[in-house]
Protein backbone atom coordinates (compact mmCIF):
# COMPACT_ATOMS: atom_id res chain seq x y z
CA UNK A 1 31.99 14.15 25.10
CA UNK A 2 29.96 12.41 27.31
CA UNK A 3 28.13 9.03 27.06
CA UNK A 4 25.23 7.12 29.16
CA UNK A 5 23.10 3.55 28.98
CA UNK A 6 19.41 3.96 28.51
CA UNK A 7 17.45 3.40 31.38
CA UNK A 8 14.32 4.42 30.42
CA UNK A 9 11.17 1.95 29.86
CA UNK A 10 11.19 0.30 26.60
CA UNK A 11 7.50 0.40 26.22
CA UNK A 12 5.37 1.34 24.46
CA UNK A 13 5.47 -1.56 21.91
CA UNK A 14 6.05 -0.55 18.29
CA UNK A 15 3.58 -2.26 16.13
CA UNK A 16 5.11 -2.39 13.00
CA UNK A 17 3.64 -1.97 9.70
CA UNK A 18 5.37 -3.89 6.82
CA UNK A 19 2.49 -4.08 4.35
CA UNK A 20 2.09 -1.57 1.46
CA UNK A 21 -1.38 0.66 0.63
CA UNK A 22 -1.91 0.48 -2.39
CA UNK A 23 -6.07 1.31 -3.61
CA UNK A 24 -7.03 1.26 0.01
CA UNK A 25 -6.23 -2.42 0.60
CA UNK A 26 -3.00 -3.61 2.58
CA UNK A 27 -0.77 -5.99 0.29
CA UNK A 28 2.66 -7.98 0.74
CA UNK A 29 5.08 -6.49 -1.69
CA UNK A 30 5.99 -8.69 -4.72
CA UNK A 31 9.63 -7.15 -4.95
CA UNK A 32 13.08 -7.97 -3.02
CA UNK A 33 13.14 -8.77 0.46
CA UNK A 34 14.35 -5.89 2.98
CA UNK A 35 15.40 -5.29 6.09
CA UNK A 36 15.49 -2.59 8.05
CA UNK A 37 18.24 -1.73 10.19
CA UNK A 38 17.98 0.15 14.04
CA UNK A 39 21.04 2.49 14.15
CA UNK A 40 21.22 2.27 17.35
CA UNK A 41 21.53 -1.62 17.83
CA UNK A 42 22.23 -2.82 14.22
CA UNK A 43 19.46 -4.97 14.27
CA UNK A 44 16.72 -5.83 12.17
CA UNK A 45 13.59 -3.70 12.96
CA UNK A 46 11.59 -5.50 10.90
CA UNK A 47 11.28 -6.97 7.31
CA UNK A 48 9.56 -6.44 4.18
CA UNK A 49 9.25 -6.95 0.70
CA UNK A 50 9.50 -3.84 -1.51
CA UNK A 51 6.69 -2.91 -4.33
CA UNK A 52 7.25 -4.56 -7.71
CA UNK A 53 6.93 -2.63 -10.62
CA UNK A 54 3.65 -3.65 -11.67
CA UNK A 55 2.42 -2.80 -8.20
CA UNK A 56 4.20 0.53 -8.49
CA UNK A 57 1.83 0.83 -11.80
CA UNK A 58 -1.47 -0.46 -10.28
CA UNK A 59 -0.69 2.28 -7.18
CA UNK A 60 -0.65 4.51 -9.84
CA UNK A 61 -3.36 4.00 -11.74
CA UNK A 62 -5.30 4.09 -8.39
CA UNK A 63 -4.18 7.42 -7.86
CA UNK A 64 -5.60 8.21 -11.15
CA UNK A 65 -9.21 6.58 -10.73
CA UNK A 66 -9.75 8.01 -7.87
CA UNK A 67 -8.90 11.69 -9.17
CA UNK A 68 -11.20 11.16 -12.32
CA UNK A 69 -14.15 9.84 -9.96
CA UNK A 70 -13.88 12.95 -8.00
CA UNK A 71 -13.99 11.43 -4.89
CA UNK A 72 -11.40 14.04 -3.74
CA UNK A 73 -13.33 17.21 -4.97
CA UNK A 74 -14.81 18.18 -1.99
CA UNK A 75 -12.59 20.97 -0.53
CA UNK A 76 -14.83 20.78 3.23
CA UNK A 77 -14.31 17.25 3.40
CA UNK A 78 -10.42 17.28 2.02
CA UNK A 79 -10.21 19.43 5.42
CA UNK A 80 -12.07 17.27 7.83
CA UNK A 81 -9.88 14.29 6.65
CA UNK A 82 -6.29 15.83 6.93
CA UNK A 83 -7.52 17.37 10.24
CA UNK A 84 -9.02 13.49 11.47
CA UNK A 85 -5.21 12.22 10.16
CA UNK A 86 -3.54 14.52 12.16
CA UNK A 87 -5.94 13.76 15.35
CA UNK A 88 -5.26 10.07 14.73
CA UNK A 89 -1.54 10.37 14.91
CA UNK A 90 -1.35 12.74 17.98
CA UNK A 91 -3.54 10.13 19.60
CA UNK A 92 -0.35 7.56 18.20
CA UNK A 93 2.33 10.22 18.99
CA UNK A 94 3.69 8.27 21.72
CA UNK A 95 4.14 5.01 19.24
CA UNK A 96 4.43 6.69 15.83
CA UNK A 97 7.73 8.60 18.21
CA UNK A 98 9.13 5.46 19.22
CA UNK A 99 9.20 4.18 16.02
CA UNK A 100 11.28 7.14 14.92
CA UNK A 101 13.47 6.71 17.71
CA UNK A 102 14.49 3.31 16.74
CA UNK A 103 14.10 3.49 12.68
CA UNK A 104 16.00 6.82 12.62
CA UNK A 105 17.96 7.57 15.66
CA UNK A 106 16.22 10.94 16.84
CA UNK A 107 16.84 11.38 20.24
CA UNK A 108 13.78 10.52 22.44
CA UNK A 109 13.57 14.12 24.10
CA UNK A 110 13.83 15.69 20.19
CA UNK A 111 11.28 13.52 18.32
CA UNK A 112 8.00 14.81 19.52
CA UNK A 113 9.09 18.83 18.62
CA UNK A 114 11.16 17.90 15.70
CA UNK A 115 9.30 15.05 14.19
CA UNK A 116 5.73 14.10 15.58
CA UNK A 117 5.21 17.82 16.42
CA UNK A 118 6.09 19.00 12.56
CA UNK A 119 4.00 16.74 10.93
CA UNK A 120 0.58 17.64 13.16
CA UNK A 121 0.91 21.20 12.54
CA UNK A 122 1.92 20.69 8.59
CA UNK A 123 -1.54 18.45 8.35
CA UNK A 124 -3.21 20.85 10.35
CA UNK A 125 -2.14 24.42 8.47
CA UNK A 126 -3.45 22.84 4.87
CA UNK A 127 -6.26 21.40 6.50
CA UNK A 128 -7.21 25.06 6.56
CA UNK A 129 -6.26 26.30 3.00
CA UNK A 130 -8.22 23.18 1.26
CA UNK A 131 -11.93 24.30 1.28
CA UNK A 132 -10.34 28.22 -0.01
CA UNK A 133 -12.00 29.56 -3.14
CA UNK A 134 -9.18 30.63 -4.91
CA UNK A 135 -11.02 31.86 -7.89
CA UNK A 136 -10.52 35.60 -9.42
CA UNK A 137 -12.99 37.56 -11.15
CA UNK A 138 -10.65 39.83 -13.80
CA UNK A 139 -13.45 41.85 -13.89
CA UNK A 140 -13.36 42.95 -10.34
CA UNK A 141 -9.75 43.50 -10.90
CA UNK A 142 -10.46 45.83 -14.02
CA UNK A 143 -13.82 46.64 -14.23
CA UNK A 144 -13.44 48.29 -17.89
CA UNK A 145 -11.83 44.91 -19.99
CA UNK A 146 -14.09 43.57 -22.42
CA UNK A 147 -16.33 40.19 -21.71
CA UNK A 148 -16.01 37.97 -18.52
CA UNK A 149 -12.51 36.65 -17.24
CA UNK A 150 -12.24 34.11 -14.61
CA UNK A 151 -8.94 32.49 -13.51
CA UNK A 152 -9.79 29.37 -11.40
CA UNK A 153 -7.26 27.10 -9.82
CA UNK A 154 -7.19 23.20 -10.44
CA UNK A 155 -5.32 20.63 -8.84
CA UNK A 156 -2.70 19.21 -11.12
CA UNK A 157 -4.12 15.82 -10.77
CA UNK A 158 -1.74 12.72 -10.10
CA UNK A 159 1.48 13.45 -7.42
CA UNK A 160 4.28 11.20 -6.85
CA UNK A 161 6.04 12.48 -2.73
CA UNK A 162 9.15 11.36 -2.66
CA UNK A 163 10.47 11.78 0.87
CA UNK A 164 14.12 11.69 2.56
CA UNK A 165 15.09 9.21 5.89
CA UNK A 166 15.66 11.69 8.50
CA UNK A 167 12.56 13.24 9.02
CA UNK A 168 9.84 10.63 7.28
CA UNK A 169 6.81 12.14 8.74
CA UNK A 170 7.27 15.49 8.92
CA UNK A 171 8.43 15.55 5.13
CA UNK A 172 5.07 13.25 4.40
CA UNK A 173 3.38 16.25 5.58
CA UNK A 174 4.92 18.70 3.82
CA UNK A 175 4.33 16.71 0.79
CA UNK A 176 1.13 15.25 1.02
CA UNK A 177 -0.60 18.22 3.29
CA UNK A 178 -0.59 21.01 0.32
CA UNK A 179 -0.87 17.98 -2.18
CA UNK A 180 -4.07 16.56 -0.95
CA UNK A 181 -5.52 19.67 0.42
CA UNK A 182 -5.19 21.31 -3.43
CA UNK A 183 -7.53 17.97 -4.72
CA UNK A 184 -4.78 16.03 -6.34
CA UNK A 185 -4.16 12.45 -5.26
CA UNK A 186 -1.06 10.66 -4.63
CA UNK A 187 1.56 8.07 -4.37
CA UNK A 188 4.06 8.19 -1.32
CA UNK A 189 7.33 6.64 -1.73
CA UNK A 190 9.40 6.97 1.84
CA UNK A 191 13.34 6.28 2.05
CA UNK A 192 14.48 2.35 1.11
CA UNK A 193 16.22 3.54 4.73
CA UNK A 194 13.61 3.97 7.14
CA UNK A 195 10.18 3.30 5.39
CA UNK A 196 8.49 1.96 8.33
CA UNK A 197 7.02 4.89 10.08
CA UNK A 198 5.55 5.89 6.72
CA UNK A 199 4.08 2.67 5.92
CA UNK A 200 2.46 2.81 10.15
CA UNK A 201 -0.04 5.81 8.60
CA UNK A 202 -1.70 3.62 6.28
CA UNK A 203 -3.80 2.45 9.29
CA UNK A 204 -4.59 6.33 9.94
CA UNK A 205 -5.63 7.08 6.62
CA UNK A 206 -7.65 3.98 6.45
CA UNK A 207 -9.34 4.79 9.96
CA UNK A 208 -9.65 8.79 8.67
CA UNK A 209 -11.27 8.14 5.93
CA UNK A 210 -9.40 8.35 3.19
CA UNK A 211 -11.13 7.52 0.16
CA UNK A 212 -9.32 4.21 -1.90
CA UNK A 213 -6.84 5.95 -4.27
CA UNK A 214 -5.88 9.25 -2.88
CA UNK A 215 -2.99 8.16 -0.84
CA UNK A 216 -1.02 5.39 -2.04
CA UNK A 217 1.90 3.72 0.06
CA UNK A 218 4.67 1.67 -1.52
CA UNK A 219 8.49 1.11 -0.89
CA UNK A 220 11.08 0.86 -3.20
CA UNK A 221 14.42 1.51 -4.44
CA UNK A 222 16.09 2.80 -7.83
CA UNK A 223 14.46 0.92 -10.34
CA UNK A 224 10.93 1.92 -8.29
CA UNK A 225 11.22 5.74 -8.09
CA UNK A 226 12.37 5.92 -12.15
CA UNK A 227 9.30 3.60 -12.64
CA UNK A 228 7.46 6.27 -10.62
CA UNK A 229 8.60 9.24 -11.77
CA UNK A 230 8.48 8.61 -15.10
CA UNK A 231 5.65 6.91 -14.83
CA UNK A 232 2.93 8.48 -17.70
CA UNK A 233 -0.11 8.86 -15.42
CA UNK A 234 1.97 10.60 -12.74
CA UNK A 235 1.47 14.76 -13.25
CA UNK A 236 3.77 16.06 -10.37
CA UNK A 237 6.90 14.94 -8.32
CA UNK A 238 7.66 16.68 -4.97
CA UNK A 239 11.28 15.33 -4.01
CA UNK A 240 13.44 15.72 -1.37
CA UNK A 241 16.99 14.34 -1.11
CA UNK A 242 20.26 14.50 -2.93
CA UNK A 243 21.38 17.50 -5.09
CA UNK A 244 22.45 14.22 -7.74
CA UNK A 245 19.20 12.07 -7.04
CA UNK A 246 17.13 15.69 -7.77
CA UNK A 247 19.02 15.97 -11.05
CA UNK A 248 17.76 12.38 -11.92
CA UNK A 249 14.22 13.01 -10.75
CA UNK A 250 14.68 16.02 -13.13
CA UNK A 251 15.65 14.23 -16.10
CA UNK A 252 13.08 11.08 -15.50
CA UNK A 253 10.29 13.67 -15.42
CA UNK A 254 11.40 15.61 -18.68
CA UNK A 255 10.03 13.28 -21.40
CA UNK A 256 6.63 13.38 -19.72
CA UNK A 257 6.91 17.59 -19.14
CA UNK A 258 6.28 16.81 -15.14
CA UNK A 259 6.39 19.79 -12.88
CA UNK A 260 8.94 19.07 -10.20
CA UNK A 261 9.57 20.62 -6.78
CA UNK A 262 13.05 19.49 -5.01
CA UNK A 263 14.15 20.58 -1.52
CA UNK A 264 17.80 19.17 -2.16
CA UNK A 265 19.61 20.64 1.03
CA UNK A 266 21.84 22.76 1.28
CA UNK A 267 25.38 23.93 3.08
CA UNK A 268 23.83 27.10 5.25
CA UNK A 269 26.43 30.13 6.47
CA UNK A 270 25.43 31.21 9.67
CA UNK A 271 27.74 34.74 9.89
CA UNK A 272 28.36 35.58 13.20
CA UNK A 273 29.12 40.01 12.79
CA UNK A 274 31.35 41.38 14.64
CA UNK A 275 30.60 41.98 18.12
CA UNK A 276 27.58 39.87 18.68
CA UNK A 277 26.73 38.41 21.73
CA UNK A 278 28.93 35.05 21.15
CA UNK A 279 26.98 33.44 24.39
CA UNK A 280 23.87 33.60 22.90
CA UNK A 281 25.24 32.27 19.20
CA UNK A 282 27.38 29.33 20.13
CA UNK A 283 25.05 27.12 21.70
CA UNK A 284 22.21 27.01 19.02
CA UNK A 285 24.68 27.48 15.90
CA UNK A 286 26.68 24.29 18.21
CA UNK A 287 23.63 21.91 18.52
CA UNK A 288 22.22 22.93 15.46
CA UNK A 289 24.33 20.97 13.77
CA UNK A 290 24.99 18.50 16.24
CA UNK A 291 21.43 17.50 16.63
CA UNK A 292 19.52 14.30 14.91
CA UNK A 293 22.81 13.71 13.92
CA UNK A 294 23.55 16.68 11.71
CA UNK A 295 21.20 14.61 9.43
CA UNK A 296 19.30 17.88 8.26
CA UNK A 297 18.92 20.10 5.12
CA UNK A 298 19.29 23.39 6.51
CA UNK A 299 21.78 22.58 9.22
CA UNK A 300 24.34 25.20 9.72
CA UNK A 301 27.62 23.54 9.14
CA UNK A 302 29.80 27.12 7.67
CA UNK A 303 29.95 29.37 11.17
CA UNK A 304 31.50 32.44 9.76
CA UNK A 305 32.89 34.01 12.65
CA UNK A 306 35.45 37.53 12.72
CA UNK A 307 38.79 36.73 13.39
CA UNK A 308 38.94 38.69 16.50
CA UNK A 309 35.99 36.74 18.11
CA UNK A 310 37.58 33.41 17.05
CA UNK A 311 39.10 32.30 20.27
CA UNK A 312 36.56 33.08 22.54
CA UNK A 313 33.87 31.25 19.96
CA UNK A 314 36.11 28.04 19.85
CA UNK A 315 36.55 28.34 23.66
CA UNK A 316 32.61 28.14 24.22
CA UNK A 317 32.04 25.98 21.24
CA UNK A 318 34.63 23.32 22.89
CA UNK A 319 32.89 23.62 26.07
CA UNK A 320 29.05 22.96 24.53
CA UNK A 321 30.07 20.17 22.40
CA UNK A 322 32.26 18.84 25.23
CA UNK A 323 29.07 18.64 27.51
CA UNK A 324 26.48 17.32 24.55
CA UNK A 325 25.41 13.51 25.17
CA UNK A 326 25.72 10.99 22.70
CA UNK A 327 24.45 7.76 22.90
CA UNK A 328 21.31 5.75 22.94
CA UNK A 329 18.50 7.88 21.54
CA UNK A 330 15.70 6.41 24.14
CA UNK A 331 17.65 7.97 26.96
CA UNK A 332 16.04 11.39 27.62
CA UNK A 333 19.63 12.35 28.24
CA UNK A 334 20.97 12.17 24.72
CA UNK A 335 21.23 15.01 22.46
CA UNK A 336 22.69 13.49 19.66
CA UNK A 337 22.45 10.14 18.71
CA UNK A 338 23.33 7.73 15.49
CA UNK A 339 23.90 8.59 11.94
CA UNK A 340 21.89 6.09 9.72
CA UNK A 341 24.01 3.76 8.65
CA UNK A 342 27.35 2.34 8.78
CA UNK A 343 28.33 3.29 4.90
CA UNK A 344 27.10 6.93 5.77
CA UNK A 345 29.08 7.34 8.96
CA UNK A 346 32.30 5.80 7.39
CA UNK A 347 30.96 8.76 4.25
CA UNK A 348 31.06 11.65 6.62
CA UNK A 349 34.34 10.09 8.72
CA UNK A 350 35.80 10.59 5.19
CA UNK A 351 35.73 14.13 4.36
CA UNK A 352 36.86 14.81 8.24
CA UNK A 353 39.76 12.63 7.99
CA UNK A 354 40.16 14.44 4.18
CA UNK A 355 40.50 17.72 6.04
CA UNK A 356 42.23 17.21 8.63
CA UNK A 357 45.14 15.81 6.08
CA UNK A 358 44.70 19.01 4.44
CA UNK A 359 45.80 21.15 7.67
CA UNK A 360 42.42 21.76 9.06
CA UNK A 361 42.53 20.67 12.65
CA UNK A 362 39.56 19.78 15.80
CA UNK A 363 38.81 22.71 17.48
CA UNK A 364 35.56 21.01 19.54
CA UNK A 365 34.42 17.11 19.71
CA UNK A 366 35.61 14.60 17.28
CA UNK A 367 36.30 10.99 17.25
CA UNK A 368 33.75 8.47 18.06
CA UNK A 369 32.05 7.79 21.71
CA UNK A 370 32.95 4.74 23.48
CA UNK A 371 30.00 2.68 22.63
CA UNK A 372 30.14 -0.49 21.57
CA UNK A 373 27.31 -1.14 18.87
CA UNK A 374 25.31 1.50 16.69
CA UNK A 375 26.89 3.72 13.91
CA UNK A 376 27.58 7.13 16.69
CA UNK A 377 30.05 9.51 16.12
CA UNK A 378 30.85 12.59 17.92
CA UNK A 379 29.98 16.14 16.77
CA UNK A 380 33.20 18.00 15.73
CA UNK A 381 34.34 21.68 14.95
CA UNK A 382 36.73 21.87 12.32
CA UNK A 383 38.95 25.34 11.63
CA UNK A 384 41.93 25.41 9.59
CA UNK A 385 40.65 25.50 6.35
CA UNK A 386 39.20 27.61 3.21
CA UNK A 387 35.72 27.65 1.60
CA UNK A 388 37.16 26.05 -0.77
CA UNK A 389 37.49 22.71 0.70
CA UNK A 390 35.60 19.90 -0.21
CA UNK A 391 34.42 19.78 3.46
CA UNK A 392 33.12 23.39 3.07
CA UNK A 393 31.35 22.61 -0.27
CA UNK A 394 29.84 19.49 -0.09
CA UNK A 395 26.77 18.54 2.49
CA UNK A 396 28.35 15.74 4.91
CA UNK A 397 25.02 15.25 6.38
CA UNK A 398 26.40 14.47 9.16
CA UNK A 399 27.26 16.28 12.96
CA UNK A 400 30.30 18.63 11.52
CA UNK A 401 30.85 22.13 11.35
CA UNK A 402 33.32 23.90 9.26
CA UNK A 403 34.37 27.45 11.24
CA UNK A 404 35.62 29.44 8.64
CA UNK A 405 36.81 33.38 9.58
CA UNK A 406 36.81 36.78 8.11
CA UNK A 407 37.88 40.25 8.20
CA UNK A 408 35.44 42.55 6.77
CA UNK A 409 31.19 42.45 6.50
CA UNK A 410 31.66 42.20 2.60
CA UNK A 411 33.84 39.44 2.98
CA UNK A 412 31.90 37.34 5.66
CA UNK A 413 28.98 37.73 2.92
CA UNK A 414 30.86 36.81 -0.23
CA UNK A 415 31.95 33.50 2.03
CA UNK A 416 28.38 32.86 2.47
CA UNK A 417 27.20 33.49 -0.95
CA UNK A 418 29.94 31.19 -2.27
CA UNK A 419 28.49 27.93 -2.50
CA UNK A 420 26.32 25.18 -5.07
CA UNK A 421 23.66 25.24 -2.41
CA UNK A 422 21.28 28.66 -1.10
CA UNK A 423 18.71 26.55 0.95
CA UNK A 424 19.02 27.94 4.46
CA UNK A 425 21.22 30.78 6.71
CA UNK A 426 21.69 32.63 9.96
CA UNK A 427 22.89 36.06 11.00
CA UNK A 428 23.76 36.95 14.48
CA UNK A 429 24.51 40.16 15.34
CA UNK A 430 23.28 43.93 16.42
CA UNK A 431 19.26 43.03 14.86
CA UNK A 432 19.35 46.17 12.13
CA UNK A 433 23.07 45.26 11.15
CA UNK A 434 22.08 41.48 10.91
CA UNK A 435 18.55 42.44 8.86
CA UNK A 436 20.81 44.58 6.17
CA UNK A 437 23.36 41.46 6.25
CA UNK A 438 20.32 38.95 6.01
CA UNK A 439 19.19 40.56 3.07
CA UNK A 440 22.60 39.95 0.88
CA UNK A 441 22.82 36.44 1.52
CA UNK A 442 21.47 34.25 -1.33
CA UNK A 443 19.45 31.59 0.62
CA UNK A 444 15.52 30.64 0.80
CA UNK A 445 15.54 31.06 5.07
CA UNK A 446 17.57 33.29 6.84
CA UNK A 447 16.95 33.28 10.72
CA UNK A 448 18.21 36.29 12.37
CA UNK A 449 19.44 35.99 15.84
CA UNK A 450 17.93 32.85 16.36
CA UNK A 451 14.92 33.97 14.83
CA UNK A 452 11.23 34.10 16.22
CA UNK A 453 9.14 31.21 18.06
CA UNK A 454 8.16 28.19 16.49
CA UNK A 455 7.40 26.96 13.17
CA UNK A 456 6.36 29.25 10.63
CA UNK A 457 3.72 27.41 8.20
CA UNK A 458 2.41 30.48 6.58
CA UNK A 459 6.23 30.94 5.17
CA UNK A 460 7.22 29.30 2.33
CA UNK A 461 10.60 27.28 2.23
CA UNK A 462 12.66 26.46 -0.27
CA UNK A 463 15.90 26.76 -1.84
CA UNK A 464 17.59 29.03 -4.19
CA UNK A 465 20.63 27.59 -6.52
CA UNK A 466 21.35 23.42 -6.27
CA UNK A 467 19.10 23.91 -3.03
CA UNK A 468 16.37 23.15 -5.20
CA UNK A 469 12.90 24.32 -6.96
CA UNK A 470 10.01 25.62 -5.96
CA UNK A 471 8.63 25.91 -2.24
CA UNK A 472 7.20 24.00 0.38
CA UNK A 473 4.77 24.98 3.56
CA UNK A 474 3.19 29.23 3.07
CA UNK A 475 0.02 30.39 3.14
CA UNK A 476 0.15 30.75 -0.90
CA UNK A 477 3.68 29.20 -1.90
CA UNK A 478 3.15 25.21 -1.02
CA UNK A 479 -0.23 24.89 -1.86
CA UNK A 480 0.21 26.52 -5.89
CA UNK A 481 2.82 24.20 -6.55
CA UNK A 482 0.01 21.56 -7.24
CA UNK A 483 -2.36 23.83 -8.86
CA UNK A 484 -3.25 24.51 -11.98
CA UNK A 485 -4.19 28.23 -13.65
CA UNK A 486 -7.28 28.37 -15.77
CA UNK A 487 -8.29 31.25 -17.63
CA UNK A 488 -12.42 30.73 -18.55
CA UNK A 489 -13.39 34.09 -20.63
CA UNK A 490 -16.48 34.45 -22.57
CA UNK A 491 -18.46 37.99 -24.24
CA UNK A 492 -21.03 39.32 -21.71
């Protein structure tokens, strides 16, 4: 494993944002004190204090006045404000990156395509979808029913975005890009752990154009996000997080009959068949999971692989993971770099060290880099043990793999298909054999070979099982989730 100093420039300066947004207008929060914590260093990024809960209500209620005004109604100018957001932060990209760099450890050569990159084209794609006409004339459909049917398509009015610490801004656009662009209004409440890149777009939306109301920033913990999600005026919840925090969000949103979408990770197979081309699968299934720490939903930490491949895959698996960099995530060198916190590393350290007492063994990386400060640990390959280990069940979220082996297809697919979570998967293999394989795995995603260039926004994604409800991103999925269905008929 190897590890390097930064030597890059330090600049550009970060200028931090530690006020919330609430009705337009910056405030100091009334709640506890907090300080954020660089990963990398252990220092104190910057402080704030958190919303109180009346400010959580008056954030609220904003959200509310502004979607009975119908300042938001306009469906052209919805699009030429999420496309003059996403033009405001590409022309911040090279700030808005550093401050993910130091608030969540991404790894300076990583941020821009996994992060800042994300987020532009997430704005950008419901930009697009927001002036649509979505109404249909049941007429047109059959032209021999009785009367006039219309169904036209609403936004659900008031949505609370509850995002996750690893990728702030890119999950801010997946919430708040179908959100806003459907007419509804909102109130964003980023991770307690790295809230400070969220809270640096209230200047954008300000300078965009925003009206006062539609997007609401404020930063909280617990007793905030119940107070938000059960909050009365609140008609939606988009989530993303913990399979137990989603169950919560679930139950706070049930005496108020709140729709609810969760993206709640996962614990994605990727089956390597029998004969594929193990060059091309180790070193994307290997940094998959080793990159931004492992700290990612759909992260393929089961690698299925046939037991008469296994060998050769741990002898290339040893040799990527040997040569990945971690260290200090402004380097350009590094490929992975810290997990969040020190509780979370010593979290994931656990179910290794949990294994490893069970008989599984380190077939590739482990241990921790020699590097003084920061909460780093190396990415590791563990065999030696079952699906049925609590390392092969549970999401670490962290930079481990389990490599688990089979004999048969129908076996390798049962593996995958045993699990809590169905969020994400991969198939490598001989492409028709890997599309019929693809096709029995229960998962939202399933990348074959690699699968194709880029990002695809017109797909939805979501989970099936504990991964979650509901879908994100599509031309049609993400954008229905916050609209309504309204049936207008009357005799002709």
């Amino acid at each position: 494993m190897s590890t390097q100093s930064a030597t890059l420039d330090r600049e550009p300066a970060v200028r931090w944002q530690t006020q919330l947004l609430i009705n337009g207008k910056f405030v100091d929060g009334a709640g506890p004190a907090l300080d954020v914590e660089n990963p990398t260093t252990e220092k104190t990024l910057a402080s704030l204090h958190q919303a109180s809960p009346g400010q959580l209500d008056e954030a609220v209620r904003a959200a509310r006045a502004a979607f009975n005004s119908g300042v938001w109604a306009d469906g052209e100018k919805r699009k030429a404000v999420l496309l003059r957001i996403a033009d405001l932060m590409e022309a911040r990209k090279a700030e808005l990156g550093r401050a993910l760099i130091l608030e969540v450890g991404t790894p300076a050569k990583l941020v821009e395509p996994l992060q800042i990159g994300g987020a532009l084209a997430l704005l950008r794609h419901h930009a697009q979808q927001a002036p649509i006409d979505r109404t249909r004339d049941l007429n047109a459909e059959n032209p021999g029913a009785p009367g006039k049917s219309i169904v036209r398509y609403i936004p659900v009015g008031v949505v609370a975005a509850i995002t996750a610490y690893n990728y702030p801004l890119l999950l801010m656009a997946a919430k708040l890009g179908p959100a806003l662009a459907a007419g509804c209004t909102t109130v964003l409440l980023p991770s307690i752990q790295t809230p400070l890149s969220t809270l640096m777009m209230g200047d954008i939306f300000r300078e965009a154009g925003v009206p006062d109301g539609v997007i609401n920033i404020v930063v909280g913990g617990i007793e905030i996000g119940r107070a938000l999600t059960e909050h009365a005026e609140v008609d939606k919840i988009t989530f993303t997080g913990s399979v137990p925090v989603g169950a919560a969000v679930m139950r706070q949103a049930a005496d108020t009959i709140k729709g609810v979408v969760l993206e709640l990770g996962g614990k994605s197979a990727a089956v390597v068949l029998p004969g594929a081309d193990l060059n091309a699968a180790a070193g994307p299934l290997n940094f998959r999971y080793a990159r931004n720490a492992g700290q990612g939903c759909s992260t393929t930490t089961r690698i299925l692989v046939h037991e008469s491949q296994v060998d050769e895959f741990i002898a290339l698996s040893k040799a990527i993971i040997d040569s990945a960099v971690v260290g200090d995530p402004l380097d350009l060198a590094t490929d992975t770099g810290p997990l969040i916190s020190k509780p979370h590393r010593a979290r994931v350290e656990g179910y290794v060290e949990r294994a490893l007492a069970a008989g599984g063994k380190v077939v590739a990386g482990g241990g921790r880099p020699d590097i003084a400060q920061g909460w780093f640990m190396n990415p590791v390959l563990i065999a030696g043990v079952t699906n049925q280990h609590e390392i092969s069940r549970d999401e670490l979220f962290g930079p481990v793999a389990v490599l688990l082996t089979y004999k048969t297809v129908d076996e390798a697919v049962e593996i995958a298909n045993d699990s809590h979570f169905g969020l994400a998967a991969a198939v490598w293999g001989q492409k028709d054999e890997a599309i019929a394989v693809a096709k029995r795995i229960n998962a939202g995603t399933i990348s074959i070979n690699g699968g194709g260039p880029g990002m695809r926004l017109d797909a939805p994604f979501g989970g099936m099982k504990q991964s979650g409800l509901g879908r994100e991103w599509g031309t049609h999925e993400g954008i229905f989730e916050f609209l309504e269905a309204q049936h207008l008929n009357w005799a002709e």
